[in-house]
Protein backbone atom coordinates (compact mmCIF):
# COMPACT_ATOMS: atom_id res chain seq x y z
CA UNK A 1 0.00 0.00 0.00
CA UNK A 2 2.71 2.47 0.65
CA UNK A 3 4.36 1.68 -2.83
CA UNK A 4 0.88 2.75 -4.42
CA UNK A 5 0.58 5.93 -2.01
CA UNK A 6 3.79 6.94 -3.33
CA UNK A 7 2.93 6.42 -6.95
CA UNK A 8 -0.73 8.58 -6.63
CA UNK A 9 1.02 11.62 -4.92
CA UNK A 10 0.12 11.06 -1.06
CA UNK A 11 3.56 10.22 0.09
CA UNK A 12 6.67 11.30 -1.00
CA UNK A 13 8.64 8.75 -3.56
CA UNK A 14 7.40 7.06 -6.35
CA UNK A 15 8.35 7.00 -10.15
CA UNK A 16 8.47 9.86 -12.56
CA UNK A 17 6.36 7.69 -15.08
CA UNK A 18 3.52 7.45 -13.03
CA UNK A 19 3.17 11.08 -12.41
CA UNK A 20 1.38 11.72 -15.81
CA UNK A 21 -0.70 8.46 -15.42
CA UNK A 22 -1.95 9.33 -12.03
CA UNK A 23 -4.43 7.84 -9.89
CA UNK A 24 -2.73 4.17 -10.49
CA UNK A 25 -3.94 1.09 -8.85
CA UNK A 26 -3.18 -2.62 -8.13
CA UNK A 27 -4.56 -4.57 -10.95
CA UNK A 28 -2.09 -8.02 -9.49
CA UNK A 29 0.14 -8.97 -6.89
CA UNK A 30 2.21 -11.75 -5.86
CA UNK A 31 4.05 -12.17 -2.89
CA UNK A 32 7.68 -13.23 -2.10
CA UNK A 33 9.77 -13.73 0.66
CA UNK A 34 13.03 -12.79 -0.68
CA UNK A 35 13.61 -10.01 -3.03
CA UNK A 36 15.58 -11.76 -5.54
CA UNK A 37 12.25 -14.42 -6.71
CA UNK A 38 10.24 -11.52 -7.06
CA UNK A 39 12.83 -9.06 -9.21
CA UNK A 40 12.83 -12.43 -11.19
CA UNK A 41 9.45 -12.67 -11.37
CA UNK A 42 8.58 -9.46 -12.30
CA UNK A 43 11.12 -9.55 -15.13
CA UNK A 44 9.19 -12.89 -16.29
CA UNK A 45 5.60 -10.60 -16.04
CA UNK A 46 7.33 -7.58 -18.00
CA UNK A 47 8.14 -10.29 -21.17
CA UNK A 48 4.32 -11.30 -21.72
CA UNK A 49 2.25 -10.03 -23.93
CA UNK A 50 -0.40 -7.09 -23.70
CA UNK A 51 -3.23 -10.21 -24.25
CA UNK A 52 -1.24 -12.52 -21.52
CA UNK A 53 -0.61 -9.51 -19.07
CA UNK A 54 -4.60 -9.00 -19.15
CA UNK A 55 -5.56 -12.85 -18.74
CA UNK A 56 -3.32 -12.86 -15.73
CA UNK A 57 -5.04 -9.58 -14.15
CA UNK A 58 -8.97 -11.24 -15.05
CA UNK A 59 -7.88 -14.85 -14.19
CA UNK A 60 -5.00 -14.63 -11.16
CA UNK A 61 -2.09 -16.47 -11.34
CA UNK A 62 -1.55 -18.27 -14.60
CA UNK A 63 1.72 -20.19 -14.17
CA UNK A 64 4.26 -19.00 -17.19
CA UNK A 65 4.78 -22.85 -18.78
CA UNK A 66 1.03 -22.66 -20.00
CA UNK A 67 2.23 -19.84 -22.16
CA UNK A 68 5.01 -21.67 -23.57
């Protein structure tokens, strides 16, 4: 929640990019333990497609082999 504060403006932080694109909001999550699965994972989100990006969002978790 802070991370999204910080992107809309309430707290202080956030990217430049969302500035413009402002209010933002939490369309998926995931949660790691350690930082280093989920900077992997994210990298692994930010290589799908526009179509594969939205059936993750409408459907949850869609494990990444079923794409393959």
């Amino acid at each position: 929640m802070q991370r999204i504060k910080q992107h809309n403006g309430e707290l202080r932080g956030g990217a430049r990019y969302t500035k413009l694109r402002r209010p933002v909001e939490i369309k998926y999550f995931e949660t790691y333990k350690e930082h280093k699965l989920a900077a992997r994972r994210e990298y692994e989100i930010k290589k799908l497609s526009h179509t594969e990006k939205d059936q993750l969002c409408q459907k949850g978790y869609i494990p990444l082999e079923d794409f393959k």
